[in-house]
N, C-alpha and C. Protein backbone atom coordinates (compact mmCIF):
# COMPACT_ATOMS: atom_id res chain seq x y z
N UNK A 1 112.06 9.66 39.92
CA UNK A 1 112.10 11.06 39.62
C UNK A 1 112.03 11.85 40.93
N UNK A 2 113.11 12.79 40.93
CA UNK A 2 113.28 13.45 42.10
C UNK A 2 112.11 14.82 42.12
N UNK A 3 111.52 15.24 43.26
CA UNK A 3 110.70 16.34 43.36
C UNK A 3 111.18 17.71 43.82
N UNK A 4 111.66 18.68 43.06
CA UNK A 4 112.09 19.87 43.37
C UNK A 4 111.12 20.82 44.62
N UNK A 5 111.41 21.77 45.15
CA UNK A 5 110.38 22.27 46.08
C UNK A 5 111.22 23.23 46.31
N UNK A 6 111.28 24.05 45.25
CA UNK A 6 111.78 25.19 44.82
C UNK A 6 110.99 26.19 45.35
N UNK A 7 111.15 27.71 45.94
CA UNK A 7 110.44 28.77 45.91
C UNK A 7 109.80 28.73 47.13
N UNK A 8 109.03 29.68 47.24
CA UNK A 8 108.50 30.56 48.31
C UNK A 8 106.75 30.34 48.80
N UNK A 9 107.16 29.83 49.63
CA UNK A 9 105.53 29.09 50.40
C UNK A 9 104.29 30.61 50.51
N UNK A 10 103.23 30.44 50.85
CA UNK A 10 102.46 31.36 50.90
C UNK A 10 102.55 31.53 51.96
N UNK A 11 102.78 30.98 53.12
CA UNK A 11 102.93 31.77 54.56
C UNK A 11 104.13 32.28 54.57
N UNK A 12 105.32 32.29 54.23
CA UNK A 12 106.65 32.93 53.77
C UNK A 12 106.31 34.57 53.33
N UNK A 13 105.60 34.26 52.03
CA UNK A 13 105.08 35.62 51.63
C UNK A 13 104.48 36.58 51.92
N UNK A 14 103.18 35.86 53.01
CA UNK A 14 102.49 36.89 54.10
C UNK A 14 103.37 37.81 54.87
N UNK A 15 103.92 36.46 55.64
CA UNK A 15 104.90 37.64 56.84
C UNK A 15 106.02 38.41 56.36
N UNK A 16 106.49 38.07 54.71
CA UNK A 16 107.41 39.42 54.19
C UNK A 16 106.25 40.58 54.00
N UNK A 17 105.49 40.64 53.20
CA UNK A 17 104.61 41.21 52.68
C UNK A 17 104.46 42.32 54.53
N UNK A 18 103.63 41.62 55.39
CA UNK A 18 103.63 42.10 56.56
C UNK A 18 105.05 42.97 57.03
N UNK A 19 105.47 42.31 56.80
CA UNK A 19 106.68 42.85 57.80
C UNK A 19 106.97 44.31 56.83
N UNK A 20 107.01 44.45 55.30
CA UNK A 20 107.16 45.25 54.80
C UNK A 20 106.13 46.66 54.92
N UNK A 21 104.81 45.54 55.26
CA UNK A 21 104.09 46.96 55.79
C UNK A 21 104.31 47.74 57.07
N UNK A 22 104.39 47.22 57.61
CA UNK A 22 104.74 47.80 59.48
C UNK A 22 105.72 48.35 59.07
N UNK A 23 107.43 47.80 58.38
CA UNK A 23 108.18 49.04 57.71
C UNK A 23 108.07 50.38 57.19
N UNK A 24 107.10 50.27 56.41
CA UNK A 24 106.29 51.57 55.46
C UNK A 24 105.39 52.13 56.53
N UNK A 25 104.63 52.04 57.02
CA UNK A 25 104.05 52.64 58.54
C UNK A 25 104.94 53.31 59.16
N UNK A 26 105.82 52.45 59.70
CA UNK A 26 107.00 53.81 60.71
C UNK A 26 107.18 54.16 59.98
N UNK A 27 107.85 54.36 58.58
CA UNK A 27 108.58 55.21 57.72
C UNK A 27 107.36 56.56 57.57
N UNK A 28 106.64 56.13 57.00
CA UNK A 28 105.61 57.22 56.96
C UNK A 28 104.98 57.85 57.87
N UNK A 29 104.89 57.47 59.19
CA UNK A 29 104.22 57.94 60.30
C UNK A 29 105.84 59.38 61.03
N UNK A 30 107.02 58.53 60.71
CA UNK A 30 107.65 59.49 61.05
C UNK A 30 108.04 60.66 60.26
N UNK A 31 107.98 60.23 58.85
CA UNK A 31 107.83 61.28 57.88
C UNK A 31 106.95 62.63 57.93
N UNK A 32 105.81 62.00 58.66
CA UNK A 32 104.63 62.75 59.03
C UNK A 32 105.02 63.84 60.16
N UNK A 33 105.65 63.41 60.43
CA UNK A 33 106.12 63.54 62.27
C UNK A 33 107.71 64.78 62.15
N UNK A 34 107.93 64.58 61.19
CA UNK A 34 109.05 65.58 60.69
C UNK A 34 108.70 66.36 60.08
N UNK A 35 107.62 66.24 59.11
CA UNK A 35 107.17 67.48 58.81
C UNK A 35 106.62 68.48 59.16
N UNK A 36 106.04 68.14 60.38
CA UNK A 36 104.98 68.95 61.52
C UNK A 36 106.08 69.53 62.08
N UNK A 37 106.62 69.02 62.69
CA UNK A 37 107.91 69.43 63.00
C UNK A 37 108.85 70.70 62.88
N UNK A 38 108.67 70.41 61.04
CA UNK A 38 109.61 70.93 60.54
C UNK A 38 108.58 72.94 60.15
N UNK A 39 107.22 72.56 60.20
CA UNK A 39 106.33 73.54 59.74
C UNK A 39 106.10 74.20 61.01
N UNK A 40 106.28 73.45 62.23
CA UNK A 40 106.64 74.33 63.78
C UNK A 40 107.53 75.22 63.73
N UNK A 41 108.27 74.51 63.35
CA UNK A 41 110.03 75.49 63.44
C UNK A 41 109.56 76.35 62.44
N UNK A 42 109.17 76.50 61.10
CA UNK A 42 108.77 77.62 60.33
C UNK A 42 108.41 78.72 61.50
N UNK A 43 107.00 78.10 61.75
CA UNK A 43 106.08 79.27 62.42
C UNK A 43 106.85 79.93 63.45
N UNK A 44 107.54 79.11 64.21
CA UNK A 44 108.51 79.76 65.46
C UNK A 44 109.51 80.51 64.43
N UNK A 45 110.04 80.19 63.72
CA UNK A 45 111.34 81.11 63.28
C UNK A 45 110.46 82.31 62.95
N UNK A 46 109.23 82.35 62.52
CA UNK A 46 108.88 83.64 61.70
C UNK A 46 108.31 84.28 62.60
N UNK A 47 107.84 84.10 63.60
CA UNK A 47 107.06 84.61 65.22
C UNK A 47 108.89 85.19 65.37
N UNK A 48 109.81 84.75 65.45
CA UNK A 48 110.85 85.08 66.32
C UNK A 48 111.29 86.46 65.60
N UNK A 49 111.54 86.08 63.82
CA UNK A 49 111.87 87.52 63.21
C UNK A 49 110.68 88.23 62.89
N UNK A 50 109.42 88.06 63.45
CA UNK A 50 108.81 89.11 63.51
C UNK A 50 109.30 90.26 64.86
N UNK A 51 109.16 89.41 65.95
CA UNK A 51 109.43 89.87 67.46
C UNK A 51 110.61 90.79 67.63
N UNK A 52 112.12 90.18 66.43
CA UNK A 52 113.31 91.34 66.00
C UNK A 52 112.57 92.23 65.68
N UNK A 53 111.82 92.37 64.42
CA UNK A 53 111.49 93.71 63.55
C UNK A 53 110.73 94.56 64.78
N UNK A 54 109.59 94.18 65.08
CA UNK A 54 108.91 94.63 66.23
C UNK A 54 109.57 95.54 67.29
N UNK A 55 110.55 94.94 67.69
CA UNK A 55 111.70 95.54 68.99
C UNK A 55 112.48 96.18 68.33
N UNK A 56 113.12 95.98 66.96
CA UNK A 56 113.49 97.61 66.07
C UNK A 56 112.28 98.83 65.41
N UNK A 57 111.52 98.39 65.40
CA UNK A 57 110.48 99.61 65.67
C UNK A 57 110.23 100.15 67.02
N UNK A 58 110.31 99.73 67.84
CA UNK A 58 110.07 99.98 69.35
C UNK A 58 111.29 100.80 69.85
N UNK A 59 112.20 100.54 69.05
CA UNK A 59 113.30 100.58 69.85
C UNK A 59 113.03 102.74 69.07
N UNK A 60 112.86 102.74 67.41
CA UNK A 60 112.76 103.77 66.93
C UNK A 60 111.29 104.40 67.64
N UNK A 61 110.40 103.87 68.19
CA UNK A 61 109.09 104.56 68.40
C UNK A 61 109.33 105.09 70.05
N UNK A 62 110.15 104.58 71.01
CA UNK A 62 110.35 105.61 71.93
C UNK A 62 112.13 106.08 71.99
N UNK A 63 112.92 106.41 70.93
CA UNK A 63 113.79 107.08 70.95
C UNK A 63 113.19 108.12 69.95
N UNK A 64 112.08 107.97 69.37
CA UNK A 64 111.77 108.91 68.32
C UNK A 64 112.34 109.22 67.21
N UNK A 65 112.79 107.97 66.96
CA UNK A 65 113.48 107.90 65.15
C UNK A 65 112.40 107.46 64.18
N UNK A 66 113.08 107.99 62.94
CA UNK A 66 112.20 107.90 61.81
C UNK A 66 112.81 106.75 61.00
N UNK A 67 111.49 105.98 60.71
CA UNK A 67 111.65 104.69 59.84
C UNK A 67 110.42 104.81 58.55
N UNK A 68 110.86 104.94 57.68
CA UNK A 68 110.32 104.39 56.31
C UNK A 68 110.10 103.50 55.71
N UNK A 69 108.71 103.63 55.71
CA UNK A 69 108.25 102.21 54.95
C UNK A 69 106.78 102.76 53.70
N UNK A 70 107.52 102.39 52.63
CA UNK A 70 106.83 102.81 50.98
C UNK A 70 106.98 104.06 50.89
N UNK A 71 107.59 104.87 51.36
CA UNK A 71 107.91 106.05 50.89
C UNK A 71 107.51 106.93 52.32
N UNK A 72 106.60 106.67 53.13
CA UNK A 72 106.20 107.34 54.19
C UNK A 72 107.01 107.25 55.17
N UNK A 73 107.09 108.04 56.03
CA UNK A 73 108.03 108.55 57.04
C UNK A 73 107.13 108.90 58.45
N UNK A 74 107.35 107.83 59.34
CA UNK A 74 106.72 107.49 60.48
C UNK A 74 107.52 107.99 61.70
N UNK A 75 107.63 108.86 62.68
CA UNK A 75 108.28 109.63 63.20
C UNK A 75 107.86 108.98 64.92
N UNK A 76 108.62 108.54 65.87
CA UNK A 76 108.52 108.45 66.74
C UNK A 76 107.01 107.42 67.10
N UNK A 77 106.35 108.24 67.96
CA UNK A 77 105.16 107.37 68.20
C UNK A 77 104.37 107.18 67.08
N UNK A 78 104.40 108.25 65.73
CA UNK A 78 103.82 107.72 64.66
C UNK A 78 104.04 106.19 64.28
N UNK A 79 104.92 105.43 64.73
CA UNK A 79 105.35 104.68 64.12
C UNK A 79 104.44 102.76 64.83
N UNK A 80 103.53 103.69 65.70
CA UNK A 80 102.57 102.52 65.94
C UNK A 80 101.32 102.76 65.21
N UNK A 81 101.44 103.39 63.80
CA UNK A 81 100.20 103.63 63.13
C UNK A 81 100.74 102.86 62.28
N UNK A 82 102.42 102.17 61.66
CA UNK A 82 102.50 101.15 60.54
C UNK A 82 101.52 100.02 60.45
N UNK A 83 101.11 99.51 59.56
CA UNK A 83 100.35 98.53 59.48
C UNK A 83 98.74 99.00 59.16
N UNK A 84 97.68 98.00 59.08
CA UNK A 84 96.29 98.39 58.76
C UNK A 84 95.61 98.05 59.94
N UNK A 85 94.16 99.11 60.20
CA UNK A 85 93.74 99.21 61.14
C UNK A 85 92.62 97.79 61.13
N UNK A 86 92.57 97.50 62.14
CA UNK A 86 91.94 96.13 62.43
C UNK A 86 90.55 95.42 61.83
N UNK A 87 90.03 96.85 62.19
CA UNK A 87 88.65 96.86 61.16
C UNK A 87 88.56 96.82 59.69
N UNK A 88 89.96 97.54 59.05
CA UNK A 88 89.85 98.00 57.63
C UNK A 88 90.52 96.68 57.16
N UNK A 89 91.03 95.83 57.44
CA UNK A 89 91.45 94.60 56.33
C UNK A 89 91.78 93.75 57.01
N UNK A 90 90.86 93.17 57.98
CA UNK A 90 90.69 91.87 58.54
C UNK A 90 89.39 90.93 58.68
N UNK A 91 89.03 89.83 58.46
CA UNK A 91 87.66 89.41 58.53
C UNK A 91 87.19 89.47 60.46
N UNK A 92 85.96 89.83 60.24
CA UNK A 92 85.47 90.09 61.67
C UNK A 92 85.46 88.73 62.44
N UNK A 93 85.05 87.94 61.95
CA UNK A 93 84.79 86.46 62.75
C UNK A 93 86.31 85.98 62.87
N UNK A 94 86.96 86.17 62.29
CA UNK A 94 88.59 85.39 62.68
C UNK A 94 88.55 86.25 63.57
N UNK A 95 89.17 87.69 63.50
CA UNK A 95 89.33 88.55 64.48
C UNK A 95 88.93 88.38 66.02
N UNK A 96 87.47 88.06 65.95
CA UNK A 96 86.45 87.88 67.24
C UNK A 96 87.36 86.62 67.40
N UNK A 97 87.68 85.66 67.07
CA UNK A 97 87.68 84.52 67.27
C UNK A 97 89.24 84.70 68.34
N UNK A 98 89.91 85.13 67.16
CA UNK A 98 91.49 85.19 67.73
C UNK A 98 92.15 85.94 69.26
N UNK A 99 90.95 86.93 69.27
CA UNK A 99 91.34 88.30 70.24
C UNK A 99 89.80 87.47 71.31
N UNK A 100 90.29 86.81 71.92
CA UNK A 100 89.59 85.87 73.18
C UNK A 100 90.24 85.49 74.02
N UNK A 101 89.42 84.87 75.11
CA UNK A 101 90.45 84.40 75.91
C UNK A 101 90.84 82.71 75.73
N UNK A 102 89.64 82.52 74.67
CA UNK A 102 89.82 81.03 74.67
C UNK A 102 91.02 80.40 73.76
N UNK A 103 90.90 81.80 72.96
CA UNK A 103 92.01 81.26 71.48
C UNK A 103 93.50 81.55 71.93
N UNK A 104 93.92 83.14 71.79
CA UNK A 104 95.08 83.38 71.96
C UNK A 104 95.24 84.06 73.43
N UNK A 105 94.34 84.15 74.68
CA UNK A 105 94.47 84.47 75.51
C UNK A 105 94.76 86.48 75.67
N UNK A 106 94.52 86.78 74.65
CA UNK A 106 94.72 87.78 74.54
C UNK A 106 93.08 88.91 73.95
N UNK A 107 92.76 89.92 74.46
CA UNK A 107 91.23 90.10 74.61
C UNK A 107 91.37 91.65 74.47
N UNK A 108 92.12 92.44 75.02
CA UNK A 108 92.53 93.95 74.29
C UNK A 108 92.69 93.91 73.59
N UNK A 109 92.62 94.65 72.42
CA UNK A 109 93.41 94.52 70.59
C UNK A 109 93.63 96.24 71.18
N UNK A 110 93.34 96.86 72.04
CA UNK A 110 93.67 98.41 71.67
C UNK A 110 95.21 98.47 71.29
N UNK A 111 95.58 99.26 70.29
CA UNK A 111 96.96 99.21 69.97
C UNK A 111 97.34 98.60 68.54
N UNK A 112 96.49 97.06 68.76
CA UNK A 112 97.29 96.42 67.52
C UNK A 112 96.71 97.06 65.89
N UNK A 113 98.10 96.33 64.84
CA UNK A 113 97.45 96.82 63.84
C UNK A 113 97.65 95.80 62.79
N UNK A 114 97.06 95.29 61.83
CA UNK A 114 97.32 94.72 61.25
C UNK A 114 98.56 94.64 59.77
N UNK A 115 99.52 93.58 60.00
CA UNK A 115 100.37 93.15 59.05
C UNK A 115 100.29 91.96 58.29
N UNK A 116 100.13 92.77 56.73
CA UNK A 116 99.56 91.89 56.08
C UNK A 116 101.08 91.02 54.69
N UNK A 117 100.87 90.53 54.18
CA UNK A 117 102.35 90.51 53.82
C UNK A 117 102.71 91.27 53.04
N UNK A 118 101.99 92.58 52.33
CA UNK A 118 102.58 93.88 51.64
C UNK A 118 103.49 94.44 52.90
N UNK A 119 102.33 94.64 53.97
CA UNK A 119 103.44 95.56 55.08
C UNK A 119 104.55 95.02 55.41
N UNK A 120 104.43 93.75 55.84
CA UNK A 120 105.86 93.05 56.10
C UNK A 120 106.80 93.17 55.13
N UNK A 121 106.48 93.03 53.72
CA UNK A 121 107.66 93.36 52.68
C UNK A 121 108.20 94.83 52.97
N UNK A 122 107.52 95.24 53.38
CA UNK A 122 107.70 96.78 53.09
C UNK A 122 108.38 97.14 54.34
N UNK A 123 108.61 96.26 55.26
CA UNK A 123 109.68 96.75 56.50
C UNK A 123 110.93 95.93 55.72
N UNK A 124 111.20 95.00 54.94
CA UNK A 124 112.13 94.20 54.77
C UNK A 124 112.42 93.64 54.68
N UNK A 125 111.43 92.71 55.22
CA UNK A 125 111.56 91.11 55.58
C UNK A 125 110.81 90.56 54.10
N UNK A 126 111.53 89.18 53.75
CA UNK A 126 111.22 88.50 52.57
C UNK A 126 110.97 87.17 53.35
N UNK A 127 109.98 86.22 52.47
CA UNK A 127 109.36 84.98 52.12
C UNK A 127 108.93 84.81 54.02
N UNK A 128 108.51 85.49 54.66
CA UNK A 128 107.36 85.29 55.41
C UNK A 128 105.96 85.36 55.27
N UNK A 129 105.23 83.98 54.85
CA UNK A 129 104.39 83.56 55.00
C UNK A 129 102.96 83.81 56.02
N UNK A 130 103.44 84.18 56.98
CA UNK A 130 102.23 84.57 58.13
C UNK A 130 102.39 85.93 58.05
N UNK A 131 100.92 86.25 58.53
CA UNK A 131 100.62 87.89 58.92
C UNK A 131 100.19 87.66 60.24
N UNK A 132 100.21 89.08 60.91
CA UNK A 132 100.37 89.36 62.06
C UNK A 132 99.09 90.48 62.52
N UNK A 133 99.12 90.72 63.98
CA UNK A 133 98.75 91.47 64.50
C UNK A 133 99.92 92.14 65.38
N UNK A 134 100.18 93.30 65.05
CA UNK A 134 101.34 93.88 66.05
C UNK A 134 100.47 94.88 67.20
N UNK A 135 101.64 95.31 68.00
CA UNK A 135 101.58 96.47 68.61
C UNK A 135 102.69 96.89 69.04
N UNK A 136 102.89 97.45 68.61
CA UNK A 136 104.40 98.24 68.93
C UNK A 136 104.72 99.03 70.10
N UNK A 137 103.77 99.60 71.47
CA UNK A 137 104.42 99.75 71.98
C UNK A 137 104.27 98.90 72.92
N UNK A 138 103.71 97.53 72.88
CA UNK A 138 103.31 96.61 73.62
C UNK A 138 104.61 95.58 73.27
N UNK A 139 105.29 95.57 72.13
CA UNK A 139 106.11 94.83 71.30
C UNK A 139 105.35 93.48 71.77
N UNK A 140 104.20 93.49 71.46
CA UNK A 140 103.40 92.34 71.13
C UNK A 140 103.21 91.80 69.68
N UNK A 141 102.84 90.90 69.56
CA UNK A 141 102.57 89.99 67.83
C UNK A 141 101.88 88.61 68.25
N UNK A 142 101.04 88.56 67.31
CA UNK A 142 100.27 87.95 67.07
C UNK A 142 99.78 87.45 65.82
N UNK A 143 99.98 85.70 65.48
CA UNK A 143 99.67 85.73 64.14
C UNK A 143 98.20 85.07 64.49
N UNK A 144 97.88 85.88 62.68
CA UNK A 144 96.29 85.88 62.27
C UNK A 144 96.00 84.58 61.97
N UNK A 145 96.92 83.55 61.93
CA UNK A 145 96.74 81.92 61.44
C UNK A 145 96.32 81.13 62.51
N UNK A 146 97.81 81.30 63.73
CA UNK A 146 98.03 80.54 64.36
C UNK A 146 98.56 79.07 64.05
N UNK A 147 98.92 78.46 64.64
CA UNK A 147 99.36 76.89 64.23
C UNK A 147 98.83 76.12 65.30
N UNK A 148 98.63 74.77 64.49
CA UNK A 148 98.05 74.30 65.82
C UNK A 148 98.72 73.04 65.82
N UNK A 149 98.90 72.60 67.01
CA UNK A 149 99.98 71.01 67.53
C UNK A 149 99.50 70.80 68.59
N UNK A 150 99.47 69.33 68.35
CA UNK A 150 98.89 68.35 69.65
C UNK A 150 97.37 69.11 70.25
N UNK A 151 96.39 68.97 69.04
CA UNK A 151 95.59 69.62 69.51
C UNK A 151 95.23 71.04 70.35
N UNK A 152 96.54 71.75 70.13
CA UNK A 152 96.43 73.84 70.30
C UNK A 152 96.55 74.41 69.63
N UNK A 153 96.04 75.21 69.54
CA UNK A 153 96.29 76.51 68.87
C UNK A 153 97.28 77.75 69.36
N UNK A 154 98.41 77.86 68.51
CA UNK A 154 99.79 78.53 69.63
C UNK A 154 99.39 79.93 68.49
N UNK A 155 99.06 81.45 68.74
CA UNK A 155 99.03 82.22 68.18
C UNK A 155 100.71 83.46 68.55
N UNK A 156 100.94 83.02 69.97
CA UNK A 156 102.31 83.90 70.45
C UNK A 156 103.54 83.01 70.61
N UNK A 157 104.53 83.67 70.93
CA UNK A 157 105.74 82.89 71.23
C UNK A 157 105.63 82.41 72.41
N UNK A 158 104.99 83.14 73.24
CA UNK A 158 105.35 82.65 74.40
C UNK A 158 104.03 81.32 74.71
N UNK A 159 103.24 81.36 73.74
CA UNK A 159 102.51 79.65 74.22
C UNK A 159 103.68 78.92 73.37
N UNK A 160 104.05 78.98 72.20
CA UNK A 160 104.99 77.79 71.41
C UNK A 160 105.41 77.03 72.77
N UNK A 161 105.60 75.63 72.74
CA UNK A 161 106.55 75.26 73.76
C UNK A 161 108.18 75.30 73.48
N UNK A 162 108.29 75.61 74.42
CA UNK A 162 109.80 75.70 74.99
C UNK A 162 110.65 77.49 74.06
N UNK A 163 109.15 77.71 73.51
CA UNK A 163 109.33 79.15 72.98
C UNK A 163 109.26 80.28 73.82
N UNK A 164 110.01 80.41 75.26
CA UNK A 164 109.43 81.40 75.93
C UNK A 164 110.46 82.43 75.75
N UNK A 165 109.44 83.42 75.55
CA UNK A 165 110.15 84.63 75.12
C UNK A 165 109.53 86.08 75.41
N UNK A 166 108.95 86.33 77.07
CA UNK A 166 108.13 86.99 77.64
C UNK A 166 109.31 88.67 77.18
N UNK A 167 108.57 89.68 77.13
CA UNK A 167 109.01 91.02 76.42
C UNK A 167 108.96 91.85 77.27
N UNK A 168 108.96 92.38 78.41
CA UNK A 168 108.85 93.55 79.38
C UNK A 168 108.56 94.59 78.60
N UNK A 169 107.62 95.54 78.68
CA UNK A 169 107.44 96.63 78.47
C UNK A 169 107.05 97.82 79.43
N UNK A 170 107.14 99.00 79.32
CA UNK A 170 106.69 99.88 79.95
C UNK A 170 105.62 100.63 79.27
N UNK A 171 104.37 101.43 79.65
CA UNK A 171 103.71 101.76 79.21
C UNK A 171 103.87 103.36 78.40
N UNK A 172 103.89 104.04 77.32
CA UNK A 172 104.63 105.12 77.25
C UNK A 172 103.26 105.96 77.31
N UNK A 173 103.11 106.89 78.33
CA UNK A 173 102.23 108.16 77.86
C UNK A 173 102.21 108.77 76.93
């Protein structure tokens, strides 16, 4: 009688078994790795069309055009009063936290105002997710979240890497 020796040894099975895991590892580690990725590029795209809207208010706040937003009519330099004042609808400890030198490098807030995502609808912009700190005649922004990668915290465009996008301004009396 002949002896068949059919099928699949147990050390056979380990190193598939293995090998299938180290497969599923990269797969998932890069999965991971694209999505961060992919939630960077969010935050940068929405830092970037904030920075448009920003520089079309700027552009109306020293030519002295009027822009409307909810029915109000913001006239020239009025138009760095859009948004809520810093104190009136922001938590104090983020605030302290954000306006440092340790966090966003940034430590004046005179100017900014807060955009919350009513105000942002209300200039135009749809399905942005982050709120901001503006200043319009600084055409500065700043989000109230921040994102953080590789262990930073990027609150402007110009920390994002390879996001540089420095704004010249002049100071207007």
């Amino acid at each position: 009688m002949k002896k068949s020796n059919e099928g699949i040894t147990l050390i056979g099975l380990v190193i598939t078994i293995t090998i299938l895991l180290i497969l599923a590892t990269i797969a998932v580690y890069s999965g991971v790795g694209t999505v961060h990725s992919a939630r960077l590029t969010e935050f940068t795209t929405e830092l970037k069309v904030m920075q448009q809207k920003v520089n079309e208010l700027y552009d109306s706040y020293t030519n002295g055009k009027t822009v409307t937003i909810n029915e109000i009519e913001y006239v020239g330099t009025d138009i760095q009063n859009i948004g809520k004042e810093l104190n009136g609808g922001f938590d104090t400890n983020q605030l302290e936290k954000i306006f440092s030198e340790d966090e966003s490098g940034i430590i004046d807030r005179t100017g900014y105002r807060y955009y919350d995502a009513e105000t942002i609808q209300a200039l135009g912009l749809e399905n942005i997710e982050y709120e901001f700190f503006i200043n319009i005649p600084k055409r500065s922004i700043i989000s109230t979240e921040g994102f953080q990668n590789n262990g930073e915290i990027y609150y402007t465009l110009n920390q994002v890497p390879d996001g540089v996008y420095n704004v010249e301004y002049n100071e207007v009396s």
